[in-house]
PDB file of N, CA and C in Angstrom:
ATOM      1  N   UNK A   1       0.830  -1.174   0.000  1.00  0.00           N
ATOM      2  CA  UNK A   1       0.000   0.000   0.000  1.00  0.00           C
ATOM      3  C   UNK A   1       0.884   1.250   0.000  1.00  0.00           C
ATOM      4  N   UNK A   2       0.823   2.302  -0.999  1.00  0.00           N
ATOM      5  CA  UNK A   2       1.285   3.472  -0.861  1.00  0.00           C
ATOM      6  C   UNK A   2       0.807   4.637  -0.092  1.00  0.00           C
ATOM      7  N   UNK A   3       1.810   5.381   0.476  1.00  0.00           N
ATOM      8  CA  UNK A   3       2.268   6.071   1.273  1.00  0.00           C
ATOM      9  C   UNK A   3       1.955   7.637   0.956  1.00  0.00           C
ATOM     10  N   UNK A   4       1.367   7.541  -0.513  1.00  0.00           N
ATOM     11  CA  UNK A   4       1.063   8.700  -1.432  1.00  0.00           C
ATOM     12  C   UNK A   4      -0.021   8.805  -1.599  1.00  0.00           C
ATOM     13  N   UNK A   5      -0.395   9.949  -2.352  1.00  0.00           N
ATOM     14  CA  UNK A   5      -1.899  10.377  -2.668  1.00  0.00           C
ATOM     15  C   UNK A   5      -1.660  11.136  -4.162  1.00  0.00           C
ATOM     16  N   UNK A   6      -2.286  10.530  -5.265  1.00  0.00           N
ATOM     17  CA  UNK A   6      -2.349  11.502  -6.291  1.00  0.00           C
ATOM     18  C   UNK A   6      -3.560  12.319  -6.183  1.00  0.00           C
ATOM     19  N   UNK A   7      -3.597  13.521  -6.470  1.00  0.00           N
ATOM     20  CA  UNK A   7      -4.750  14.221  -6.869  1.00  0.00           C
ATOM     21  C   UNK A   7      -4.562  15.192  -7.774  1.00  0.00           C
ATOM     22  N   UNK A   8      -5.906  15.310  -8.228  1.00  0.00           N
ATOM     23  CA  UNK A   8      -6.190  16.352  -9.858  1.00  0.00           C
ATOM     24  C   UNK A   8      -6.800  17.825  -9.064  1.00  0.00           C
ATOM     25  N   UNK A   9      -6.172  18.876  -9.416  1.00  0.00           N
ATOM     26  CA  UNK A   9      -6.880  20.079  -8.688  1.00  0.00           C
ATOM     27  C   UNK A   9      -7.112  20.771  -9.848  1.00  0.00           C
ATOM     28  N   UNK A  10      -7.784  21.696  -9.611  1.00  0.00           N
ATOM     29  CA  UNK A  10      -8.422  22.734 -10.284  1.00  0.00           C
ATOM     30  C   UNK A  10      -7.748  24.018 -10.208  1.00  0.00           C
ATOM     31  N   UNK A  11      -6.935  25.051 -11.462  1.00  0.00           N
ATOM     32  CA  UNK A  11      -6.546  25.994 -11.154  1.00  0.00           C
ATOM     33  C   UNK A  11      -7.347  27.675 -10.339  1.00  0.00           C
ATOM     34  N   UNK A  12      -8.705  26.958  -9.747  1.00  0.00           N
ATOM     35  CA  UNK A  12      -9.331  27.714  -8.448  1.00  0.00           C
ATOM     36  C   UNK A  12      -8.575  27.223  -7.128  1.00  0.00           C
ATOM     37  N   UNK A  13      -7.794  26.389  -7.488  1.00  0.00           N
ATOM     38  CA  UNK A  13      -7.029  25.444  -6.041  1.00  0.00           C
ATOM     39  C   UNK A  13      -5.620  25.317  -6.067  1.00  0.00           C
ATOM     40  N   UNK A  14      -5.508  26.315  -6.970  1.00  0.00           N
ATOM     41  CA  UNK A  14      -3.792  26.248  -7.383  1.00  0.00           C
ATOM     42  C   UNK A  14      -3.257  26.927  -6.978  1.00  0.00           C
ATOM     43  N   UNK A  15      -3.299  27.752  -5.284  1.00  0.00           N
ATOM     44  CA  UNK A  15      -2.367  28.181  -4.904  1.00  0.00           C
ATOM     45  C   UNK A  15      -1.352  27.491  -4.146  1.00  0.00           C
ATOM     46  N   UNK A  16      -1.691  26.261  -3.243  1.00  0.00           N
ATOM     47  CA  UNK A  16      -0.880  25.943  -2.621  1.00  0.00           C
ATOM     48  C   UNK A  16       0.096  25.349  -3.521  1.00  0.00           C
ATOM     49  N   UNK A  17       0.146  24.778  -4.820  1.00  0.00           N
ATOM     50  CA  UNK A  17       0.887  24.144  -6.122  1.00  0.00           C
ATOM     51  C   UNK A  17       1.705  25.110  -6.411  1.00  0.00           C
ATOM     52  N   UNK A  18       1.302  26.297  -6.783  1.00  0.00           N
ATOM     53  CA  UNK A  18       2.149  27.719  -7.662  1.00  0.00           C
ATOM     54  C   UNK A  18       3.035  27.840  -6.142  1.00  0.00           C
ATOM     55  N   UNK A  19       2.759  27.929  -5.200  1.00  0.00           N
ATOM     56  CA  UNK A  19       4.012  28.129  -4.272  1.00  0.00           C
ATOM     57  C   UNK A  19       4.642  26.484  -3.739  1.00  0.00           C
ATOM     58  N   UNK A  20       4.002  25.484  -3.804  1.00  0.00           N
ATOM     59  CA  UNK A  20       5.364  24.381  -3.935  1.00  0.00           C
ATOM     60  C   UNK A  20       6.595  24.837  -5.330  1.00  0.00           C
ATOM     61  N   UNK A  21       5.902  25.258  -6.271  1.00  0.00           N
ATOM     62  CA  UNK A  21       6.865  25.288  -7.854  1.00  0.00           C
ATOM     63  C   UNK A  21       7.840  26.663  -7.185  1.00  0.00           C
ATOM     64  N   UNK A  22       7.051  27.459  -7.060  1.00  0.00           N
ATOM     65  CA  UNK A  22       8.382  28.542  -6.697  1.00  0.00           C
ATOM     66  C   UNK A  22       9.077  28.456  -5.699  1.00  0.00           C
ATOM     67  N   UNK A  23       9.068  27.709  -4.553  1.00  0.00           N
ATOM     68  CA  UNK A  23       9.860  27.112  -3.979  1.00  0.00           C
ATOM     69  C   UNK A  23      11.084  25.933  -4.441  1.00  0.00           C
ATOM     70  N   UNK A  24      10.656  25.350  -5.514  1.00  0.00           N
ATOM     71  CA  UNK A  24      11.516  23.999  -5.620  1.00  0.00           C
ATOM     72  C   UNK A  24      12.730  24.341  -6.871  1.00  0.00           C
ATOM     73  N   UNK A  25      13.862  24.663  -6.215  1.00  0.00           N
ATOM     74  CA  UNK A  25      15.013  24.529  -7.620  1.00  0.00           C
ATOM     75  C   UNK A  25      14.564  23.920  -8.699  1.00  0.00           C
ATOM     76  N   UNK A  26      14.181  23.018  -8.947  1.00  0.00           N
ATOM     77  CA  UNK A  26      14.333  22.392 -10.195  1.00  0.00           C
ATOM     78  C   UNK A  26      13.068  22.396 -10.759  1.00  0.00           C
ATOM     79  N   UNK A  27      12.205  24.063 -10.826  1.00  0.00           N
ATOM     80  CA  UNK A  27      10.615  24.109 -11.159  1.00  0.00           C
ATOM     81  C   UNK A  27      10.809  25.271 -12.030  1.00  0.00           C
ATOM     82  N   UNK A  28      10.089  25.049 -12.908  1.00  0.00           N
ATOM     83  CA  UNK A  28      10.022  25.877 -13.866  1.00  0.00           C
ATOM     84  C   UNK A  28       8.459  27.239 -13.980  1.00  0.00           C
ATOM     85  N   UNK A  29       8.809  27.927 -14.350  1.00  0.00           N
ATOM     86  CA  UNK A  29       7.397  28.891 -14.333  1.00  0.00           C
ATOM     87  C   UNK A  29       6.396  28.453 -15.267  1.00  0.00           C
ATOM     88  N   UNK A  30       6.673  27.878 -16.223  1.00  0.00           N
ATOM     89  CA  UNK A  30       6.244  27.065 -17.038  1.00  0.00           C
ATOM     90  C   UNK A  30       5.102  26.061 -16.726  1.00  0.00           C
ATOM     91  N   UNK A  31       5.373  25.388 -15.160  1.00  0.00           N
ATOM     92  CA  UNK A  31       4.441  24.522 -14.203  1.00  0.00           C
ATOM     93  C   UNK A  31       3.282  25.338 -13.670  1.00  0.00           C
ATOM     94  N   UNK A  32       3.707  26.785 -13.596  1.00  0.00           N
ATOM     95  CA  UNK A  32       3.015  27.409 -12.278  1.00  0.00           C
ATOM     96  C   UNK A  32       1.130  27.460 -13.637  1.00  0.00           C
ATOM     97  N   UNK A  33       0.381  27.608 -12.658  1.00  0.00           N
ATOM     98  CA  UNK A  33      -0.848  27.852 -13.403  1.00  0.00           C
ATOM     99  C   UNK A  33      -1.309  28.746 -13.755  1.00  0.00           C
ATOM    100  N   UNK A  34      -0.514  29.673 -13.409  1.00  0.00           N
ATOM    101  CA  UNK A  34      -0.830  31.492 -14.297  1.00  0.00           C
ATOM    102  C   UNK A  34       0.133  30.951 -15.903  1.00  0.00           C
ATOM    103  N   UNK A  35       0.346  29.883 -15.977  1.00  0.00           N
ATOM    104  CA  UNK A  35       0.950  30.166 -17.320  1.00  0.00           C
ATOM    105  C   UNK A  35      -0.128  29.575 -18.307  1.00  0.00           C
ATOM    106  N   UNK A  36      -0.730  29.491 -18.282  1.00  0.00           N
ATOM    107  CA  UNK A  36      -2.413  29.089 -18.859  1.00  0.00           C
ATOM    108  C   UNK A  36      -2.748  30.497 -19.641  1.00  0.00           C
ATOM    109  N   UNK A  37      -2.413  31.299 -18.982  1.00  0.00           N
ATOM    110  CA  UNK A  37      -2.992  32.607 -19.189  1.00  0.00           C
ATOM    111  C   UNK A  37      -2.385  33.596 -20.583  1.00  0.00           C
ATOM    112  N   UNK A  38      -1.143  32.891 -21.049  1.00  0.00           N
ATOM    113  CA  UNK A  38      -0.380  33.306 -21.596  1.00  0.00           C
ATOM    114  C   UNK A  38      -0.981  33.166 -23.359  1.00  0.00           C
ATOM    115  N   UNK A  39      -2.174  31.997 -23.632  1.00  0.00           N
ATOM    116  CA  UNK A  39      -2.882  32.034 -24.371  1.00  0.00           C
ATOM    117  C   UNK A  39      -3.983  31.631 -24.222  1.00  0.00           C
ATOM    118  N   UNK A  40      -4.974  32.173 -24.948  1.00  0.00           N
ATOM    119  CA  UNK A  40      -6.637  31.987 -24.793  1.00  0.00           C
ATOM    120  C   UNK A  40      -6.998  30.794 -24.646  1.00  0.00           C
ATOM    121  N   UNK A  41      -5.996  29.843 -25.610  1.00  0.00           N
ATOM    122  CA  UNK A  41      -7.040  28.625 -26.007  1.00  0.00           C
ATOM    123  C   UNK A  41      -6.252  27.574 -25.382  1.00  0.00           C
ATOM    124  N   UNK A  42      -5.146  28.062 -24.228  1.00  0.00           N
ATOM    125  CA  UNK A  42      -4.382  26.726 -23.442  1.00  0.00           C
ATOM    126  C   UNK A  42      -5.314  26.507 -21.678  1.00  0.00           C
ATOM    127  N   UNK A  43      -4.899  24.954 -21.558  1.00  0.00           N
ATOM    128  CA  UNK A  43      -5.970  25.041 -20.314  1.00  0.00           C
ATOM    129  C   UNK A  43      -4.383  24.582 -19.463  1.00  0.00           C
ATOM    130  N   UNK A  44      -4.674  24.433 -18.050  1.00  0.00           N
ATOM    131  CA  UNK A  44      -4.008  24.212 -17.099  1.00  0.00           C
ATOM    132  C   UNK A  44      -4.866  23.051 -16.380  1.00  0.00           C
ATOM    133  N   UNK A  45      -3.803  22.191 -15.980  1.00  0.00           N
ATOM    134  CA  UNK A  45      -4.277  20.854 -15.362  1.00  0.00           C
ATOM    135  C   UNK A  45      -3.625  20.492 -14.405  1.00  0.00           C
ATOM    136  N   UNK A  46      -3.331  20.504 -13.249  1.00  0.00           N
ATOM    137  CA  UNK A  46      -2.660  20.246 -11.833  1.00  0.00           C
ATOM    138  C   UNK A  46      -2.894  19.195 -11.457  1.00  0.00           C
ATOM    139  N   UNK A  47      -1.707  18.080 -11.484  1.00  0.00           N
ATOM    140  CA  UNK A  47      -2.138  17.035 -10.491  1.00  0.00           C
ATOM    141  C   UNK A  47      -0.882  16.743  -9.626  1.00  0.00           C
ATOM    142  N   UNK A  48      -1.422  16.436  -8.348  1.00  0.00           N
ATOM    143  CA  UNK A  48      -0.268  16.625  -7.253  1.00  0.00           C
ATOM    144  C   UNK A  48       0.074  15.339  -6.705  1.00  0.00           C
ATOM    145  N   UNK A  49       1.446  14.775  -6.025  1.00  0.00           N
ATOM    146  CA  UNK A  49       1.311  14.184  -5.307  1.00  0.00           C
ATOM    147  C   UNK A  49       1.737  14.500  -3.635  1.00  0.00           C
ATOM    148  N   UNK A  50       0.511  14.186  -2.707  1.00  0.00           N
ATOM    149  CA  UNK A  50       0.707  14.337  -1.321  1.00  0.00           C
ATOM    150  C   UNK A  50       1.518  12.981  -0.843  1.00  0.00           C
ATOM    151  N   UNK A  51       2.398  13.202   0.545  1.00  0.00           N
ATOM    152  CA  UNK A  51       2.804  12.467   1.316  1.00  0.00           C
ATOM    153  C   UNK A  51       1.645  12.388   2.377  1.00  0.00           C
ATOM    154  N   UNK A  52       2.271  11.218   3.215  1.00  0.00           N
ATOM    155  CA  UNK A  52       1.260  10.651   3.958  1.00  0.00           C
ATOM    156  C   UNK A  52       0.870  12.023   5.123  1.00  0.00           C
ATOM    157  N   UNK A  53       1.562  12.776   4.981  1.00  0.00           N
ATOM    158  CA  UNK A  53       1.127  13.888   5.852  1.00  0.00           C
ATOM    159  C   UNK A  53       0.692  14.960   5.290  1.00  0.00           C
ATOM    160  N   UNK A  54       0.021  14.987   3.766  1.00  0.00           N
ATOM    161  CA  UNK A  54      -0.580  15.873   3.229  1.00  0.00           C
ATOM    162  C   UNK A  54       0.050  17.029   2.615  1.00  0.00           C
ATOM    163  N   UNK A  55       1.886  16.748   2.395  1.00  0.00           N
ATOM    164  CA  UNK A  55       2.215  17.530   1.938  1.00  0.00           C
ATOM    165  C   UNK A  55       2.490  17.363   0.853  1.00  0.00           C
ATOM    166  N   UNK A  56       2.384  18.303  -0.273  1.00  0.00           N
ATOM    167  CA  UNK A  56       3.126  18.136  -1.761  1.00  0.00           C
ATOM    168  C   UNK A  56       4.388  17.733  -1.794  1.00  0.00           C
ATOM    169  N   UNK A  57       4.556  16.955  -2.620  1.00  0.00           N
ATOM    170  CA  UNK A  57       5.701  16.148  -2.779  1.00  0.00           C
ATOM    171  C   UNK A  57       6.562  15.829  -4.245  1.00  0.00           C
ATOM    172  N   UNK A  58       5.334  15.967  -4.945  1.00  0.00           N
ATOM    173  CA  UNK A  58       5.605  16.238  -6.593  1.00  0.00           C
ATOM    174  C   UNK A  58       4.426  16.392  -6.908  1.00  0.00           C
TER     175      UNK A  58
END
């Protein structure tokens, strides 16, 4: 049994995500979900994985 949690969020729920990415060296702005915004017809799709203590993890 894993120790993880995937989940799909909604960029109405994408703040705690946009600040794991700007926190993590090796994250690009590219991830964050304001980059959706950059054209009309792109969507943004967030899916996270939590540790067993509910924190983002990837």
């Amino acid at each position: 049994m894993s120790n993880y949690i995937t989940e799909v969020i909604t960029k109405e729920k994408a703040t705690e995500f946009d600040t794991y990415v700007t926190a993590s060296p090796k994250a690009s702005f590219m991830q964050m979900s304001t980059w959706a915004d950059v054209k009309n017809n792109w969507k943004w799709r967030g899916i996270i994985c939590r540790d067993k203590d509910g924190k983002i993890c990837g």
